[in-house]
Protein backbone atom coordinates (compact mmCIF):
# COMPACT_ATOMS: atom_id res chain seq x y z
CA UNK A 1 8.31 -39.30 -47.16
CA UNK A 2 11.50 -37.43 -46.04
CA UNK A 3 11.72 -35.91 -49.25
CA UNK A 4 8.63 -34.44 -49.41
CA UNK A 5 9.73 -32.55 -45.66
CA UNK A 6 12.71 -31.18 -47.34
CA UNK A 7 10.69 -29.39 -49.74
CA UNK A 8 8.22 -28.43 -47.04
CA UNK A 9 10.55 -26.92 -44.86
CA UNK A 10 12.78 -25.66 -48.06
CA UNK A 11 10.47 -23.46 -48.41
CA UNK A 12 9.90 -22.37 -45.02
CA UNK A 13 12.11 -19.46 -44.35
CA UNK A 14 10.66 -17.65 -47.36
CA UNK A 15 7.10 -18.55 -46.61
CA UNK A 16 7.53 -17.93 -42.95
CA UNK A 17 8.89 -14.46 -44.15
CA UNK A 18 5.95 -13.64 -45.84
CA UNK A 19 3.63 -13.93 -42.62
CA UNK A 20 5.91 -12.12 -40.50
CA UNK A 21 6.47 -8.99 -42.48
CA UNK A 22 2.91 -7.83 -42.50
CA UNK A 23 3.36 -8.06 -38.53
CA UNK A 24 6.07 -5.25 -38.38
CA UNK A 25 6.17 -3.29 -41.69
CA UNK A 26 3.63 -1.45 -43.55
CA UNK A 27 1.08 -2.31 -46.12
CA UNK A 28 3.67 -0.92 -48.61
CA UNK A 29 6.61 -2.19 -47.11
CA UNK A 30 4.80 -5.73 -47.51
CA UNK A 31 4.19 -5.35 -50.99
CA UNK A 32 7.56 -4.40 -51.75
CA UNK A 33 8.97 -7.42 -50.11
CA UNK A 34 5.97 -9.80 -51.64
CA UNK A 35 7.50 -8.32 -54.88
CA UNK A 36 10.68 -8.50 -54.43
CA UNK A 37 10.40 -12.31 -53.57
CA UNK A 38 8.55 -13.48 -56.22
CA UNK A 39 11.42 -11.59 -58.70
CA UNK A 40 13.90 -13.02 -57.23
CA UNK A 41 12.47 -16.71 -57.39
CA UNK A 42 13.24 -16.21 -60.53
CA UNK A 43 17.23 -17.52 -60.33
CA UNK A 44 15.69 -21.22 -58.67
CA UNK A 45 14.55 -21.63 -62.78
CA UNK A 46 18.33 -21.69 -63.80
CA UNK A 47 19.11 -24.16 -60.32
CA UNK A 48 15.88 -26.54 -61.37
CA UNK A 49 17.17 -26.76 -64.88
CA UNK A 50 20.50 -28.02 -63.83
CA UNK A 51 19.34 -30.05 -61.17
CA UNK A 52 16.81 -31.78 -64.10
CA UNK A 53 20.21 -32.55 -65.65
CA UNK A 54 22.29 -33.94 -63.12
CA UNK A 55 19.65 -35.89 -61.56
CA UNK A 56 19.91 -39.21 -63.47
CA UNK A 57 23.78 -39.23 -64.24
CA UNK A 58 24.01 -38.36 -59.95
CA UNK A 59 21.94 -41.22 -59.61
CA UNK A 60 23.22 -43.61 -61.86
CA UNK A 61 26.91 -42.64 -60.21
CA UNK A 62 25.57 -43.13 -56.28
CA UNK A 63 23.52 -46.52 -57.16
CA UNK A 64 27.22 -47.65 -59.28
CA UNK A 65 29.27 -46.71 -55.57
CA UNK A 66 31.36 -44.58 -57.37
CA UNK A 67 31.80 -41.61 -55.55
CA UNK A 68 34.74 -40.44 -57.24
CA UNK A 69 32.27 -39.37 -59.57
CA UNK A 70 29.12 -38.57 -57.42
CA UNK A 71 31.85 -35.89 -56.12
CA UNK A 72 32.79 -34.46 -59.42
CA UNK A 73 28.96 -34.23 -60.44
CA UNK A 74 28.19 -32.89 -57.33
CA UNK A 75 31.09 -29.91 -58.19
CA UNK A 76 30.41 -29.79 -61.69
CA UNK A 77 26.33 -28.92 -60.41
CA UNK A 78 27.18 -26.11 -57.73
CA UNK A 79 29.72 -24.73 -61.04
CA UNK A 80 27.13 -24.36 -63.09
CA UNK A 81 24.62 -23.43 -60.50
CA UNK A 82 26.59 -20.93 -58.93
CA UNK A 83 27.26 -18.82 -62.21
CA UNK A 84 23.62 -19.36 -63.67
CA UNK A 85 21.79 -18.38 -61.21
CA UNK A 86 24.26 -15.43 -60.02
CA UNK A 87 24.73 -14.45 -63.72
CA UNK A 88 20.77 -14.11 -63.32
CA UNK A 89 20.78 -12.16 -60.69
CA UNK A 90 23.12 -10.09 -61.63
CA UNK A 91 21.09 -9.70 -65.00
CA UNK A 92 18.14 -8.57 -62.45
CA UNK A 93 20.03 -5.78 -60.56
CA UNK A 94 21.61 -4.51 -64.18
CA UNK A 95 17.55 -4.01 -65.30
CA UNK A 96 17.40 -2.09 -61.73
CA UNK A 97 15.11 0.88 -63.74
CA UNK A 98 13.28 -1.37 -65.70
CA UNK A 99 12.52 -3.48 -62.39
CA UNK A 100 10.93 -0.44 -61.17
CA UNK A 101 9.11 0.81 -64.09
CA UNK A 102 7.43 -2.34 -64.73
CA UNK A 103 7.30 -4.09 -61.03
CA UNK A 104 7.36 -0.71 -58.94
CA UNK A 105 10.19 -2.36 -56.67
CA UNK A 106 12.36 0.15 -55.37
CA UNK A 107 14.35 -0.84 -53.12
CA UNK A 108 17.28 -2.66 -54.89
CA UNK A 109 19.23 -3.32 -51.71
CA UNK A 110 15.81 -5.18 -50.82
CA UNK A 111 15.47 -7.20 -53.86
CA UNK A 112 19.50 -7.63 -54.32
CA UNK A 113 19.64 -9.41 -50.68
CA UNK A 114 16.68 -11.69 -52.05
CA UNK A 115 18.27 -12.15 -54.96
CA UNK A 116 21.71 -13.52 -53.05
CA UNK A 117 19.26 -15.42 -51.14
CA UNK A 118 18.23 -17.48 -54.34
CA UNK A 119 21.27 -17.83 -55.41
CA UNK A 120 22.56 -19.73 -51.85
CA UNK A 121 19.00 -21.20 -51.93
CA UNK A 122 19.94 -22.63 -55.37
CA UNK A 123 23.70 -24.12 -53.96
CA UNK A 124 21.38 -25.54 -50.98
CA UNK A 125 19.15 -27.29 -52.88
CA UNK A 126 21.91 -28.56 -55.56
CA UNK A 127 22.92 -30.03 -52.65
CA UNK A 128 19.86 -31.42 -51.46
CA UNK A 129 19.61 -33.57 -54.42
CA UNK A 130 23.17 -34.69 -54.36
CA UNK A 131 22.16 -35.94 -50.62
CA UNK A 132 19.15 -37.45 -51.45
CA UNK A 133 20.96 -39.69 -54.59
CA UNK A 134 23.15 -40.89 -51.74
CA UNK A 135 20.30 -41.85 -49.13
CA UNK A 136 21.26 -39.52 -47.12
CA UNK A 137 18.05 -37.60 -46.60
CA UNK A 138 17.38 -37.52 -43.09
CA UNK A 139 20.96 -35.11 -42.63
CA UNK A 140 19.52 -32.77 -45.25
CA UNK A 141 16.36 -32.21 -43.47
CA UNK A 142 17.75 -32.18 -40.22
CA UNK A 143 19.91 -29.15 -41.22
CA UNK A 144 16.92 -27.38 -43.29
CA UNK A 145 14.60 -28.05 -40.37
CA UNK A 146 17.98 -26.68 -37.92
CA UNK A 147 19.24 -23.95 -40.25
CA UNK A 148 16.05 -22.68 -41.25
CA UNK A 149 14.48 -22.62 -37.72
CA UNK A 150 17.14 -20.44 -36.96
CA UNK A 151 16.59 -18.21 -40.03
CA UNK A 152 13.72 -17.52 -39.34
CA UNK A 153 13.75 -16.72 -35.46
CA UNK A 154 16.53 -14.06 -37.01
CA UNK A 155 14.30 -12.67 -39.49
CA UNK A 156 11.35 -12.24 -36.95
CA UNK A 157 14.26 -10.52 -34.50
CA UNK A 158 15.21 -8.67 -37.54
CA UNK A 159 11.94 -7.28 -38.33
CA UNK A 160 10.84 -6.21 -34.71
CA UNK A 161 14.02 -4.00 -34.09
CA UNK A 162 15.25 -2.96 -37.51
CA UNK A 163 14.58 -1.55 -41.47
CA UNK A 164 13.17 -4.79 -43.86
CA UNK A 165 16.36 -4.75 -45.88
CA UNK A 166 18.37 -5.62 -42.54
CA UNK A 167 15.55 -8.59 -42.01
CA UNK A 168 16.10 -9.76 -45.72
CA UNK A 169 19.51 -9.86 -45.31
CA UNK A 170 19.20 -12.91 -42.46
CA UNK A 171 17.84 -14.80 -45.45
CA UNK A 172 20.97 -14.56 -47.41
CA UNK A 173 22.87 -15.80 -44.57
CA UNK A 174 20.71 -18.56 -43.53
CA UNK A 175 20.23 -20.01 -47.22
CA UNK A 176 24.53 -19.18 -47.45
CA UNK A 177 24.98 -21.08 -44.62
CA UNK A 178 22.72 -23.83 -45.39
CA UNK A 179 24.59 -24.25 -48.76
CA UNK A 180 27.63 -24.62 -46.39
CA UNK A 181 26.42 -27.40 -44.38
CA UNK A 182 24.72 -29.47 -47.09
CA UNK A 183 27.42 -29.20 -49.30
CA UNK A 184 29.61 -30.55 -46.47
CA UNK A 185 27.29 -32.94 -45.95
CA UNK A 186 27.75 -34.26 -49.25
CA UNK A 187 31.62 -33.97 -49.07
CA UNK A 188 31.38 -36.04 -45.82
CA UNK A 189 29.25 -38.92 -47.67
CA UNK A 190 31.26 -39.46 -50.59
CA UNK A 191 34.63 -39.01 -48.64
């Protein structure tokens, strides 16, 4: 059951996002942003695939009690998640004229701060599944219900006194520093 609250509220900030921008920011605006999301979701693919393949060996390790290697997984996963997805990303912004030729996004500060967003999303959730191998779900979704909360209380500040790229931009610092905490929360477990 806890698991399927971390994916609710994993998704939160984004979704919350989406209601809160037609609130402050024009019809335009709005479908920039709703854009520029859905583009950049496009990163979680390379963080989903790797997460398929750690999965079993993670679990295997955690249900052996060897943490040693639970650790080294868990490394090995935010490695390969890290440059994947930020590779991709960085792929995306490269194609900045095609982006806007085909998808009409122009702002590239916009979709590059969503983009970074993915990419910490990604580490988060890496993490996520590292915690949830262990048992330890109820500290993951105590800091996605904590750290996302908080996100998006500074997105909704954000967007009532500022530009939309400035709002965005509390999205790559609440998914960074949700990475942060998971993946010390995973560091903590396996000692």
């Amino acid at each position: 059951m806890q698991l399927g609250w971390i994916t609710l509220s994993q998704q939160s900030l984004v979704w919350g996002s989406l209601l809160i921008v037609p609130i402050f920011f024009t019809a335009a605006e709005y479908v920039q942003y709703s854009l520029s999301v859905r583009l950049s979701a496009i990163v979680a693919l390379v963080m989903m695939a790797v997460n398929f393949a750690m999965a079993a060996p993670l679990a295997r390790a955690s249900s052996a009690g060897d943490m040693a290697t639970v650790r080294e997984l868990h490394s090995r996963t935010i490695r390969l998640v890290c440059l994947g997805s930020g590779g991709m990303a960085l792929g995306v912004l490269l194609l900045g004229a095609q982006i806007e030729k085909f998808f009409g996004i122009t702002s590239m500060l916009l979709l590059g701060a969503l983009l970074g967003s993915q990419v910490m999303f990604s580490i988060a959730a890496s993490s996520a599944l590292a915690l949830a191998m262990l048992g330890e779900e109820r500290k993951s979704l105590v800091a996605h219900a904590g750290v996302n909360g908080l996100g998006l209380l500074a997105f909704t500040a954000l967007a009532a006194t500022g530009p939309l790229n400035g709002a965005a931009s509390s999205l790559l610092i609440a998914n960074g520093a949700l990475s942060i905490v998971l993946t010390r929360c995973v560091r903590s477990a396996v000692g």
